[in-house]
PDB file of N, CA and C in Angstrom:
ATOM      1  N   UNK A   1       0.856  -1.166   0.000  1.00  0.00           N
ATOM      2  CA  UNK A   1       0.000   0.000   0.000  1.00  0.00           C
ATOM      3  C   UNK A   1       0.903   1.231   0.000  1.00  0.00           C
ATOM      4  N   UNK A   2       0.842   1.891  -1.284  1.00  0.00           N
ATOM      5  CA  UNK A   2       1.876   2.916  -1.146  1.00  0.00           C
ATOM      6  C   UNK A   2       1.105   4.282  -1.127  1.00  0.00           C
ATOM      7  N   UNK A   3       1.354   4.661  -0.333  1.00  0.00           N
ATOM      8  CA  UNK A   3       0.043   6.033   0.308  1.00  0.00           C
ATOM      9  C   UNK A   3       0.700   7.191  -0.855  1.00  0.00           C
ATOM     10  N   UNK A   4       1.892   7.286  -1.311  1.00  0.00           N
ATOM     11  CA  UNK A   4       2.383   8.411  -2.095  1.00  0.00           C
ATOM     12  C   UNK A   4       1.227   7.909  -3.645  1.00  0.00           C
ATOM     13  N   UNK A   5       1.404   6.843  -3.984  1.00  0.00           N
ATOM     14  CA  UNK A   5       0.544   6.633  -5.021  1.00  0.00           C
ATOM     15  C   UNK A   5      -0.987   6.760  -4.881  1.00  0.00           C
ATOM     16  N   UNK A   6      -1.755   6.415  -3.633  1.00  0.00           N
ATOM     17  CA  UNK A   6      -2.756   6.518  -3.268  1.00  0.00           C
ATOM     18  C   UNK A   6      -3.006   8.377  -3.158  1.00  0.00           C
ATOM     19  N   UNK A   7      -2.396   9.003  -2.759  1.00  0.00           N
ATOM     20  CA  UNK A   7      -2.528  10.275  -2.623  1.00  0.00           C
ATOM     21  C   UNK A   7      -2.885  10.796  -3.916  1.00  0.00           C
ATOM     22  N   UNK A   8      -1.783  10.589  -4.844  1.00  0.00           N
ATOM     23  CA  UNK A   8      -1.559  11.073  -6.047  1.00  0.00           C
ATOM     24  C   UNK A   8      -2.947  10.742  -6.853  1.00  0.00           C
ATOM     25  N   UNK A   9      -3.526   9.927  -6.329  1.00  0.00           N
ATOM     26  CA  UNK A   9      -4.975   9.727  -7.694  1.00  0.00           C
ATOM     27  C   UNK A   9      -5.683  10.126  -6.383  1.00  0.00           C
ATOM     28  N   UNK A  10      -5.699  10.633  -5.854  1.00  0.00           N
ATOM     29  CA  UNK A  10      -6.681  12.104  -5.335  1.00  0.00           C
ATOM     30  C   UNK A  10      -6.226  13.248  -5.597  1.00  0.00           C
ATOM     31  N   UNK A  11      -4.918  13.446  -6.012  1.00  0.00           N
ATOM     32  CA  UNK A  11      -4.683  15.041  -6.647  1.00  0.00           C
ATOM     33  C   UNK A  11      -3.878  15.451  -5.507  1.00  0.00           C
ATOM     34  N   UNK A  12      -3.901  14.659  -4.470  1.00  0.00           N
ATOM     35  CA  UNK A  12      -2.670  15.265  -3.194  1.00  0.00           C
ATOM     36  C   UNK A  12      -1.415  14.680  -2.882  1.00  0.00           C
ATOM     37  N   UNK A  13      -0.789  15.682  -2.136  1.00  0.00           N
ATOM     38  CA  UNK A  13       0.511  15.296  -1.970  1.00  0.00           C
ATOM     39  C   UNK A  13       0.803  14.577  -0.742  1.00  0.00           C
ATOM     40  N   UNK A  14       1.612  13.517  -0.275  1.00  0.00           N
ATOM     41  CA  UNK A  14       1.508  12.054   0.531  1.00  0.00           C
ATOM     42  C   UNK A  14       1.075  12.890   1.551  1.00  0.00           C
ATOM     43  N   UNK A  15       1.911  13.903   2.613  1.00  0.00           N
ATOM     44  CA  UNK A  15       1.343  14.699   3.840  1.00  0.00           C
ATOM     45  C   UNK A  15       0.243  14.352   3.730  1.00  0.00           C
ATOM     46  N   UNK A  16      -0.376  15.170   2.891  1.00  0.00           N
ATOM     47  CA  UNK A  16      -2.052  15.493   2.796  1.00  0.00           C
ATOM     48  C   UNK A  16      -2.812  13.985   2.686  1.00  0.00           C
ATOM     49  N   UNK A  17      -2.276  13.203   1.975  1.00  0.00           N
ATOM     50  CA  UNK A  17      -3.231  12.159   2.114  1.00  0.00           C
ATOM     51  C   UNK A  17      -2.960  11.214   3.424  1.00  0.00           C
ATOM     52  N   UNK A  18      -1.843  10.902   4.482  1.00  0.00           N
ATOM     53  CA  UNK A  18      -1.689  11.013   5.561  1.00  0.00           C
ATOM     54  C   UNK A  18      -2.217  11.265   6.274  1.00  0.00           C
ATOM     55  N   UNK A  19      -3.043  12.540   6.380  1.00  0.00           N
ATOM     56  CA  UNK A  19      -3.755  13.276   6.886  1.00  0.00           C
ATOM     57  C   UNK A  19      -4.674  12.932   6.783  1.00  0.00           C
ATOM     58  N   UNK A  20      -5.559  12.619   6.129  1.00  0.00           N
ATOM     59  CA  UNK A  20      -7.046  11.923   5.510  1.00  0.00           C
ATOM     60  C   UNK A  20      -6.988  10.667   5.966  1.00  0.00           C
ATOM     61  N   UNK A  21      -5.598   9.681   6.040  1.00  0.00           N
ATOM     62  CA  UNK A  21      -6.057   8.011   6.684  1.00  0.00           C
ATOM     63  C   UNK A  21      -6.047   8.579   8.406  1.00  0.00           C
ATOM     64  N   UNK A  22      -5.022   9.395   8.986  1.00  0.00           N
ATOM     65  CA  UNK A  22      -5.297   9.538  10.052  1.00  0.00           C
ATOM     66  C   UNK A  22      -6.394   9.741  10.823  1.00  0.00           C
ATOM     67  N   UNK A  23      -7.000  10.946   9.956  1.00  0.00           N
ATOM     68  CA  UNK A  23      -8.750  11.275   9.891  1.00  0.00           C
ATOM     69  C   UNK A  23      -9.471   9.379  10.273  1.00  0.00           C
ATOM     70  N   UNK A  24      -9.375   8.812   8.832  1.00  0.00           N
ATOM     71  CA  UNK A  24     -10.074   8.113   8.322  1.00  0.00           C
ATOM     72  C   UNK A  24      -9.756   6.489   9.840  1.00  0.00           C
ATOM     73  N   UNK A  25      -8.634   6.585  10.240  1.00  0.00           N
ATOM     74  CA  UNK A  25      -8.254   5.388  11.595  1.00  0.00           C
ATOM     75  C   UNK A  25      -8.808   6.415  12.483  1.00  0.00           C
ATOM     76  N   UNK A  26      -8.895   7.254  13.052  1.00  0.00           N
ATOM     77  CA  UNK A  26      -9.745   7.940  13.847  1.00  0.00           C
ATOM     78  C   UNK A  26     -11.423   7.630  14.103  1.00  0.00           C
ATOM     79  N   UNK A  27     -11.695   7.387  12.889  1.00  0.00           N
ATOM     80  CA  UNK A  27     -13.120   7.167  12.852  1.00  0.00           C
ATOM     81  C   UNK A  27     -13.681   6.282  12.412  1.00  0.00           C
ATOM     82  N   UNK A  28     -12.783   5.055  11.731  1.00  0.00           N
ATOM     83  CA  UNK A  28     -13.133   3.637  11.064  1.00  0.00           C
ATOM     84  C   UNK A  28     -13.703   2.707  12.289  1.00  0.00           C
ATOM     85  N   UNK A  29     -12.674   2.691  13.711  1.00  0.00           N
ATOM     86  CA  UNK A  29     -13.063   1.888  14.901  1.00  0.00           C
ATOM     87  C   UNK A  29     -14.236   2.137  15.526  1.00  0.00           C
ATOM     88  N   UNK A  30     -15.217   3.145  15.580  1.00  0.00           N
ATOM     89  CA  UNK A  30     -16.208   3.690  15.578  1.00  0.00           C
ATOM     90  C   UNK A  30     -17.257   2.760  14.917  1.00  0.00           C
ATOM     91  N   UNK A  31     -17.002   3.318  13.619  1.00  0.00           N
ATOM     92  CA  UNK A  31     -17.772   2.193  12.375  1.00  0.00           C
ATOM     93  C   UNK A  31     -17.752   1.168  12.459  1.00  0.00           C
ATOM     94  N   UNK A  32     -16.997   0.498  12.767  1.00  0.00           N
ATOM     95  CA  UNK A  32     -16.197  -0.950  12.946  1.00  0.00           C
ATOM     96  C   UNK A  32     -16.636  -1.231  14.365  1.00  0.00           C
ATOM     97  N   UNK A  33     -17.059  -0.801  15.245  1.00  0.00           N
ATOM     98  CA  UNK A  33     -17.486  -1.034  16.683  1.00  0.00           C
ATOM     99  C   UNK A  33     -19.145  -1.043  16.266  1.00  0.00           C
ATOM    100  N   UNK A  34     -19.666  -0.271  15.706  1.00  0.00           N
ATOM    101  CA  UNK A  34     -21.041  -0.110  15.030  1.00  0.00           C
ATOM    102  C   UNK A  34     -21.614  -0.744  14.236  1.00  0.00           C
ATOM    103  N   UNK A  35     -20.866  -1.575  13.806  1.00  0.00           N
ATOM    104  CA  UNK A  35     -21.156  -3.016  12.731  1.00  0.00           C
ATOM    105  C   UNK A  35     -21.441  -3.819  13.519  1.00  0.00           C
ATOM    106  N   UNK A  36     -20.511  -4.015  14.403  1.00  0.00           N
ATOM    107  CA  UNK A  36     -20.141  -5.273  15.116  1.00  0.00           C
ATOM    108  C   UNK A  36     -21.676  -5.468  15.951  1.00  0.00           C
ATOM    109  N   UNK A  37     -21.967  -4.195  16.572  1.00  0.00           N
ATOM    110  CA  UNK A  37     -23.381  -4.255  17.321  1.00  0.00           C
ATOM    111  C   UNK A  37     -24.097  -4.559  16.894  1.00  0.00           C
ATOM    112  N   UNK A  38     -24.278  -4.092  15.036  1.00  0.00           N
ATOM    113  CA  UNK A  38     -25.565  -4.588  14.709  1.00  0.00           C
ATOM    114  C   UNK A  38     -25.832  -5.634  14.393  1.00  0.00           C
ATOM    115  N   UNK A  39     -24.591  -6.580  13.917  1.00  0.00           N
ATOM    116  CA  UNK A  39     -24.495  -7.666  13.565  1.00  0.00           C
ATOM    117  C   UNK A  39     -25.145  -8.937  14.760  1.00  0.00           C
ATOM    118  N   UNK A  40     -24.228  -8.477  16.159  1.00  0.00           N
ATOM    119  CA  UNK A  40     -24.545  -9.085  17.467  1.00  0.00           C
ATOM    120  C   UNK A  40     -26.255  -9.012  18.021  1.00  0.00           C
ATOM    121  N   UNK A  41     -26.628  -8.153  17.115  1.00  0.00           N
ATOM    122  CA  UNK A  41     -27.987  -7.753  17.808  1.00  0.00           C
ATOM    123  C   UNK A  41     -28.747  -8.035  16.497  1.00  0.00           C
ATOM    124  N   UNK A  42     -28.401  -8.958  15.907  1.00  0.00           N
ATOM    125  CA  UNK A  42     -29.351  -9.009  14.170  1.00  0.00           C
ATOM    126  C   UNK A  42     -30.007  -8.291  13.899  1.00  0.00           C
ATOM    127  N   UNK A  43     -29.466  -7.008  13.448  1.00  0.00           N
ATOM    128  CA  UNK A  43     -30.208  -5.435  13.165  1.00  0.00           C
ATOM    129  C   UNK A  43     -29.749  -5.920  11.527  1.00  0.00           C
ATOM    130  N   UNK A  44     -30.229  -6.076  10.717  1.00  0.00           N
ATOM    131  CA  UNK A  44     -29.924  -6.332   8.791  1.00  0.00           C
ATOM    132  C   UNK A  44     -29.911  -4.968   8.410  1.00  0.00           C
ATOM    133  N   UNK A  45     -30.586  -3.607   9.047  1.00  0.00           N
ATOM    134  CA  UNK A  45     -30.549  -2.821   8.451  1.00  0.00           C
ATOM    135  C   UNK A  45     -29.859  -2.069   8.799  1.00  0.00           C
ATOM    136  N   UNK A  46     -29.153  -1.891  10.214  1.00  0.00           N
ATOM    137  CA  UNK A  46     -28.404  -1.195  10.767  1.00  0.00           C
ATOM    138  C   UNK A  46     -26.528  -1.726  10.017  1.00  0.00           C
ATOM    139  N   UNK A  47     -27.162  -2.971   9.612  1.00  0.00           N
ATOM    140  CA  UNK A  47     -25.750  -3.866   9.014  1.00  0.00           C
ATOM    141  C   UNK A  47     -25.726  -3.286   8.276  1.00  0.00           C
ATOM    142  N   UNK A  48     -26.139  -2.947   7.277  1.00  0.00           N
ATOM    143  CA  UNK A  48     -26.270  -2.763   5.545  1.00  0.00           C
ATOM    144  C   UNK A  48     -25.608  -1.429   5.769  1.00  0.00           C
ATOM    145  N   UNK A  49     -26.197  -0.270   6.561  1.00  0.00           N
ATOM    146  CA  UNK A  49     -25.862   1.238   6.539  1.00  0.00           C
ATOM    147  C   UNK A  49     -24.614   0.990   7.288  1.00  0.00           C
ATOM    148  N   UNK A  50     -24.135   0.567   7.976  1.00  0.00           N
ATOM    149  CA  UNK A  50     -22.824   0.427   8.910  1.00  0.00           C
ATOM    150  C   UNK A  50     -21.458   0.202   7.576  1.00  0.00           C
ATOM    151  N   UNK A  51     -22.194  -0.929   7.092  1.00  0.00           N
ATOM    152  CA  UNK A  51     -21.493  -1.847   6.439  1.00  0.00           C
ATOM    153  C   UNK A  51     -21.619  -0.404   4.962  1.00  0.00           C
ATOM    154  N   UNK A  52     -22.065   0.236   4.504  1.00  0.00           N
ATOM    155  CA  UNK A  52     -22.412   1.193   3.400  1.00  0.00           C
ATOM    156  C   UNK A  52     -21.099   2.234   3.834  1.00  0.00           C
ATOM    157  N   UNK A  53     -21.416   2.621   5.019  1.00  0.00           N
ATOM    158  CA  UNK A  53     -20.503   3.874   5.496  1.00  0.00           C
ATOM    159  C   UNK A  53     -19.508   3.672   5.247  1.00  0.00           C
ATOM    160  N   UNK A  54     -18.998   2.332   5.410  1.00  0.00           N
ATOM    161  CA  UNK A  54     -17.364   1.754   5.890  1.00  0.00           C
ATOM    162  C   UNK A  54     -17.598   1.645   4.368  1.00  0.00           C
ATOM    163  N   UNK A  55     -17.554   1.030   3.454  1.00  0.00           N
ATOM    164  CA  UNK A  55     -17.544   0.945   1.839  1.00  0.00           C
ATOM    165  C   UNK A  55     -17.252   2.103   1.107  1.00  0.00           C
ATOM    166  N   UNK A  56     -17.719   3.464   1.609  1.00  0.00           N
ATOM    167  CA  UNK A  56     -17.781   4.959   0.863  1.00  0.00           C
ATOM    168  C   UNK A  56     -16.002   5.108   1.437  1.00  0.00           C
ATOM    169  N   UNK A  57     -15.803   5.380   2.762  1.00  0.00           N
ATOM    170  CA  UNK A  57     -14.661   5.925   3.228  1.00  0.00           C
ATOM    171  C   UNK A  57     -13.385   5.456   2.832  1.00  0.00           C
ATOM    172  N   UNK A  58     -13.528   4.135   2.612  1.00  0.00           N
ATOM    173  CA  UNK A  58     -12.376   3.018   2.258  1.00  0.00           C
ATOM    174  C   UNK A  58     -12.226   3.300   1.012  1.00  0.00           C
ATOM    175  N   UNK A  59     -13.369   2.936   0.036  1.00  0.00           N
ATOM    176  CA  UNK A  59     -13.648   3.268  -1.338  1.00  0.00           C
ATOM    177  C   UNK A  59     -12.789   4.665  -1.593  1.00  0.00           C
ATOM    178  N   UNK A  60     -13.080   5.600  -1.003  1.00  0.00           N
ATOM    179  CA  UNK A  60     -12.945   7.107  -1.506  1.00  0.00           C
ATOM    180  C   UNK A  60     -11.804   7.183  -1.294  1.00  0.00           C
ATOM    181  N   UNK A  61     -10.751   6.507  -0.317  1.00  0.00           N
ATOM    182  CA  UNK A  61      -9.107   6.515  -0.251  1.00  0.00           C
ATOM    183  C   UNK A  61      -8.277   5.351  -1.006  1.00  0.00           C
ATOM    184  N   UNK A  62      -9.117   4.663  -1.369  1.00  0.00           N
ATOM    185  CA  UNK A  62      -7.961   3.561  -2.181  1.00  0.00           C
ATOM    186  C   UNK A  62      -7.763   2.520  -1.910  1.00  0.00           C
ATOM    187  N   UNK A  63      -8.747   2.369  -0.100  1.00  0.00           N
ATOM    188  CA  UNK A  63      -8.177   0.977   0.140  1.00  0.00           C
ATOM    189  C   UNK A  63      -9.566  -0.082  -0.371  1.00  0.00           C
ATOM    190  N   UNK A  64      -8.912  -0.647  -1.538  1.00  0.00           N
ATOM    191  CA  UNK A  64     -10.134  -1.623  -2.235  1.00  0.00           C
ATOM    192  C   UNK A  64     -10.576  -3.060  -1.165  1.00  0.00           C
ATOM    193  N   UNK A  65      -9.199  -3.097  -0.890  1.00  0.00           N
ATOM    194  CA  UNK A  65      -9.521  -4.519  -0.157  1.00  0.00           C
ATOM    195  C   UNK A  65     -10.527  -4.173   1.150  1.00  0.00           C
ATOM    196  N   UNK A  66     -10.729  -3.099   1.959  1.00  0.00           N
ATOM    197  CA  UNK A  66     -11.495  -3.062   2.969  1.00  0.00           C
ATOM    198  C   UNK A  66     -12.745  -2.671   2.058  1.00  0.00           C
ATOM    199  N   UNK A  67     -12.677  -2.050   1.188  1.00  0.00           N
ATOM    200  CA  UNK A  67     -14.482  -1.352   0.389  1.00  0.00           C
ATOM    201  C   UNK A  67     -15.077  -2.554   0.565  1.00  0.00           C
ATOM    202  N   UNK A  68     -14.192  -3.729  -0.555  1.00  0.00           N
ATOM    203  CA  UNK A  68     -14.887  -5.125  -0.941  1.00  0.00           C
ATOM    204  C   UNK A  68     -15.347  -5.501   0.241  1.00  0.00           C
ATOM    205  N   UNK A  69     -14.546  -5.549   1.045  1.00  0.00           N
ATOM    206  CA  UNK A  69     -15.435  -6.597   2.624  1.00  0.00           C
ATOM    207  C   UNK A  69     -16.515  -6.117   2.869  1.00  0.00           C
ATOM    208  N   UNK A  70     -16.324  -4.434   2.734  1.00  0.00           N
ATOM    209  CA  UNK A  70     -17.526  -3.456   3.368  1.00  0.00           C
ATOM    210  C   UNK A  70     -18.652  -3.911   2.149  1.00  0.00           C
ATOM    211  N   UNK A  71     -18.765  -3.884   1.139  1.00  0.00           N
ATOM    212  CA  UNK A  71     -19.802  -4.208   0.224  1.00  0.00           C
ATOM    213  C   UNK A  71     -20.425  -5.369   0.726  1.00  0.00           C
ATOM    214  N   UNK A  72     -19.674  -6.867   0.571  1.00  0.00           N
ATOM    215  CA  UNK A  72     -19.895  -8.024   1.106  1.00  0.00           C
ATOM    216  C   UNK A  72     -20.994  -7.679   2.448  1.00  0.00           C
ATOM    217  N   UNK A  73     -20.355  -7.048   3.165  1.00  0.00           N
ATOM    218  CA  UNK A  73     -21.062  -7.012   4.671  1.00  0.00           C
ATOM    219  C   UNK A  73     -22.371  -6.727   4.203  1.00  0.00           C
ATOM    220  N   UNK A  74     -22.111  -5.054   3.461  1.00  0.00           N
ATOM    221  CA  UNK A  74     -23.917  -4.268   2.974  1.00  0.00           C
ATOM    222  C   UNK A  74     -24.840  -5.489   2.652  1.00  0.00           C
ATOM    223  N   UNK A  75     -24.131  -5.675   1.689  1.00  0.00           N
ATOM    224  CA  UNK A  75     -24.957  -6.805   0.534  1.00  0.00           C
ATOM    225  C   UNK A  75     -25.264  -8.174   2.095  1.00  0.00           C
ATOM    226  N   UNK A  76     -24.810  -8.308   2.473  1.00  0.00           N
ATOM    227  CA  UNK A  76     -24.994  -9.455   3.705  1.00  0.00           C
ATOM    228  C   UNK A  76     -26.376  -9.138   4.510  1.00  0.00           C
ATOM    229  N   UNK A  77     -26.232  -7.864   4.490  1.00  0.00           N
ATOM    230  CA  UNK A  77     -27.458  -6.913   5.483  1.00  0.00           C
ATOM    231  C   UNK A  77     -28.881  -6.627   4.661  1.00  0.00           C
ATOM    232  N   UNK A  78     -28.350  -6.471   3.465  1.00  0.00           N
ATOM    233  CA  UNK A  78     -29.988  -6.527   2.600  1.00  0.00           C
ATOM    234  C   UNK A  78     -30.341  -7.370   1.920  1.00  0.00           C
ATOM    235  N   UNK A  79     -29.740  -8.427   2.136  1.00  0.00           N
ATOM    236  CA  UNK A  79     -30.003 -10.098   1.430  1.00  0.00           C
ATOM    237  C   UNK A  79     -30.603 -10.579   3.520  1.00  0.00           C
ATOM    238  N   UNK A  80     -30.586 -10.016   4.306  1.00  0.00           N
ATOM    239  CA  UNK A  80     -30.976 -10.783   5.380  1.00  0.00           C
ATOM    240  C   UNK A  80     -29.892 -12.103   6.012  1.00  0.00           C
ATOM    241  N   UNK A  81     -28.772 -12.136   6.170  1.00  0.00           N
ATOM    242  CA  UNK A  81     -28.113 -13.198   5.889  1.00  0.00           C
ATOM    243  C   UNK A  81     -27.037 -13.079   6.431  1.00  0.00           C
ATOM    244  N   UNK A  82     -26.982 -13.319   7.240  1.00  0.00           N
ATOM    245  CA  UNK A  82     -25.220 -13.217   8.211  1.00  0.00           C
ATOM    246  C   UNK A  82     -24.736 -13.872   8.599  1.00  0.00           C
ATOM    247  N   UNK A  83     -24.892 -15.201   7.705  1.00  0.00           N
ATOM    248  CA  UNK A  83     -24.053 -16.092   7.769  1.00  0.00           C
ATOM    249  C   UNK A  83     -22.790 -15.674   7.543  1.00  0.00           C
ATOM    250  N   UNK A  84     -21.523 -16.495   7.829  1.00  0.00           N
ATOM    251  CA  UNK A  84     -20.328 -16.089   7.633  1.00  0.00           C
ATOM    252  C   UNK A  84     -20.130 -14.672   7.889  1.00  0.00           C
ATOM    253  N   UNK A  85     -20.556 -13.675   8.649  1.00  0.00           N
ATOM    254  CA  UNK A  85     -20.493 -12.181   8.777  1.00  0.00           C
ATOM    255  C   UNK A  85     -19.475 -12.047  10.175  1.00  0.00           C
ATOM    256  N   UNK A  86     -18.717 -13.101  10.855  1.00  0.00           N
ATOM    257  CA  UNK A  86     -18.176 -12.768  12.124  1.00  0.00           C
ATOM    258  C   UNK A  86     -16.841 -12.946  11.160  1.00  0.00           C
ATOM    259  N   UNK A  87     -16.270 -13.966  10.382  1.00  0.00           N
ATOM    260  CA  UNK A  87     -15.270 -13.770   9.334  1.00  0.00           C
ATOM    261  C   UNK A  87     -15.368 -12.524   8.728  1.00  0.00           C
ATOM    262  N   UNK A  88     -15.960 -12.032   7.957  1.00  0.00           N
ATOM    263  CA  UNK A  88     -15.926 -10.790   7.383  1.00  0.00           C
ATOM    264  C   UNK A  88     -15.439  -9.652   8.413  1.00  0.00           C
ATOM    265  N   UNK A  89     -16.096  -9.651   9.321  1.00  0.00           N
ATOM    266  CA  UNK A  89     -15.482  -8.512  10.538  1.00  0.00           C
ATOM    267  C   UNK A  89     -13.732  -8.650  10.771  1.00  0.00           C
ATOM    268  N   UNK A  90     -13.663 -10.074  10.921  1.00  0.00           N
ATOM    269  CA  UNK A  90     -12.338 -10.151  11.337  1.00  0.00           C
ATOM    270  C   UNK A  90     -11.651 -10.035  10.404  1.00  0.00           C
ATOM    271  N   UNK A  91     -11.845 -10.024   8.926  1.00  0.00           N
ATOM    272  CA  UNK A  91     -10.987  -9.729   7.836  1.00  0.00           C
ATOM    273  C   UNK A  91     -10.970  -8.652   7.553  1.00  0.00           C
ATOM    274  N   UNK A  92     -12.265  -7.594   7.972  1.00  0.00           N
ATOM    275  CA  UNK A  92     -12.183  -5.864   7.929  1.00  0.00           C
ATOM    276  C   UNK A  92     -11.542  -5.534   9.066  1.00  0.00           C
ATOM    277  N   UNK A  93     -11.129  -6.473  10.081  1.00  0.00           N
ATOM    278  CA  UNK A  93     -10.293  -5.586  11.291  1.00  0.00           C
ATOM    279  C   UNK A  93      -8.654  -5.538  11.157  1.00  0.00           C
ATOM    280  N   UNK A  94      -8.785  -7.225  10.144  1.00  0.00           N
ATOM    281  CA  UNK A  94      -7.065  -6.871   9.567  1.00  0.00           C
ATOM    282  C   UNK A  94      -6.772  -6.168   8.544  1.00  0.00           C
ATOM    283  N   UNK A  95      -7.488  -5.923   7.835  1.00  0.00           N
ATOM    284  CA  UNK A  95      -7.346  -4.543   6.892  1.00  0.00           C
ATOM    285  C   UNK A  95      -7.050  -3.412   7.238  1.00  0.00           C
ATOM    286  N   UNK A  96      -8.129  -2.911   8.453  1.00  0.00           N
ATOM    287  CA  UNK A  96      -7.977  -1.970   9.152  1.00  0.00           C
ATOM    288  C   UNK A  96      -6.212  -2.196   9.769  1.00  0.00           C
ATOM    289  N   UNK A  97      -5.893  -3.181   9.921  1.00  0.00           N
ATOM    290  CA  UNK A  97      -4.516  -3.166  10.753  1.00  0.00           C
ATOM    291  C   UNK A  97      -3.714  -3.167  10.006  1.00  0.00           C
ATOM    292  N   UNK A  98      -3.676  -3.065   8.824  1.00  0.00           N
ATOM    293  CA  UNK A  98      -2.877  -3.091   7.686  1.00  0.00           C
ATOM    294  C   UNK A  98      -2.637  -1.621   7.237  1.00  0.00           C
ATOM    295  N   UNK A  99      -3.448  -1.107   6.946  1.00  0.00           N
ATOM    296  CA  UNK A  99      -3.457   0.346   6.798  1.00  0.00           C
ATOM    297  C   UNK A  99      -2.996   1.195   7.977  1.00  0.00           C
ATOM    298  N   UNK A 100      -3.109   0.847   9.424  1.00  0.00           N
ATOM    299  CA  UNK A 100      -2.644   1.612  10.259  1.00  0.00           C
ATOM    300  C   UNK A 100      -1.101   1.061   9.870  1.00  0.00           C
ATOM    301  N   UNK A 101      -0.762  -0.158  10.275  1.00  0.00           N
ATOM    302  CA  UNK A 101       0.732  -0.252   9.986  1.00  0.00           C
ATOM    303  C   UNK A 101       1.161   0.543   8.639  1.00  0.00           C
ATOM    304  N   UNK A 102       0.604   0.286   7.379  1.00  0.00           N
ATOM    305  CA  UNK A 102       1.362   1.477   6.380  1.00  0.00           C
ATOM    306  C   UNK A 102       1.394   2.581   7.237  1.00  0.00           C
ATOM    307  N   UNK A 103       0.569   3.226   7.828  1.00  0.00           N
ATOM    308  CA  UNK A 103       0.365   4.665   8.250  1.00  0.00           C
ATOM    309  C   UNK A 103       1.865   4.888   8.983  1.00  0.00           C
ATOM    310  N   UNK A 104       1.951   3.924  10.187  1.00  0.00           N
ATOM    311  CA  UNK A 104       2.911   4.054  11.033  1.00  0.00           C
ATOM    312  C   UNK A 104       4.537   3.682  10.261  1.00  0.00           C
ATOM    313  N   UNK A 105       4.710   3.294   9.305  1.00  0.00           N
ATOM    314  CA  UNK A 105       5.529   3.504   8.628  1.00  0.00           C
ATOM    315  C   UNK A 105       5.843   4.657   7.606  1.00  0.00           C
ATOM    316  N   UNK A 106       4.733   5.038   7.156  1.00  0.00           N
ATOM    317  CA  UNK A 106       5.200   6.436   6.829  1.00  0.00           C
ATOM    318  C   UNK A 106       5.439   7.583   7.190  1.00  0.00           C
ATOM    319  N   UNK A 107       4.824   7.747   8.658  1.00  0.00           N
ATOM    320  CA  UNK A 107       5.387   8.727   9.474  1.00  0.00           C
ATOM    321  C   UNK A 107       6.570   8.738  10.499  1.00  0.00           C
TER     322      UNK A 107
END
């Protein structure tokens, strides 16, 4: 994950996009704590929008591999169906840990 290239197809320079994952790990565990509830509490619709939010933010910075999970999840939440959805979490939490480690290597 090279954040200088990721920056660059947003039009910014690495700082600046730095700045935006810091933003973006600031407020993913949130989301990611907010899934997890709805999932635990078989809310399908609270899944789908949880799981939507986390898809836009990821999506909009580059990281594809967390969007895809986040889609998977949505699509999990408006198909009614959460099977296999405690895997999916744990594969969006190592994503999430993946991107913080790039982070912490580039600063």
């Amino acid at each position: 994950m090279d954040f200088k290239v990721l920056g660059a197809n947003l039009g910014l320079e690495e700082s600046e996009f730095i700045e935006l994952v810091e933003l973006f790990l600031s407020t993913v565990k949130l989301d990611l704590e907010k899934l997890t509830t709805a999932y635990q509490s078989g809310d399908f619709e609270a899944v789908a929008e949880s799981a939507h939010s986390l898809k836009g933010s990821s999506g909009n910075l580059g990281f594809t591999e967390l969007s895809v999970l986040s889609k998977n999840a949505e699509d999990k939440g408006r198909e009614n169906d959460l099977s296999g959805f405690a895997e999916i979490i744990d594969s969006m939490s190592q994503q999430i840990g993946k991107i913080k480690e790039c982070l912490e290597q580039s600063i």
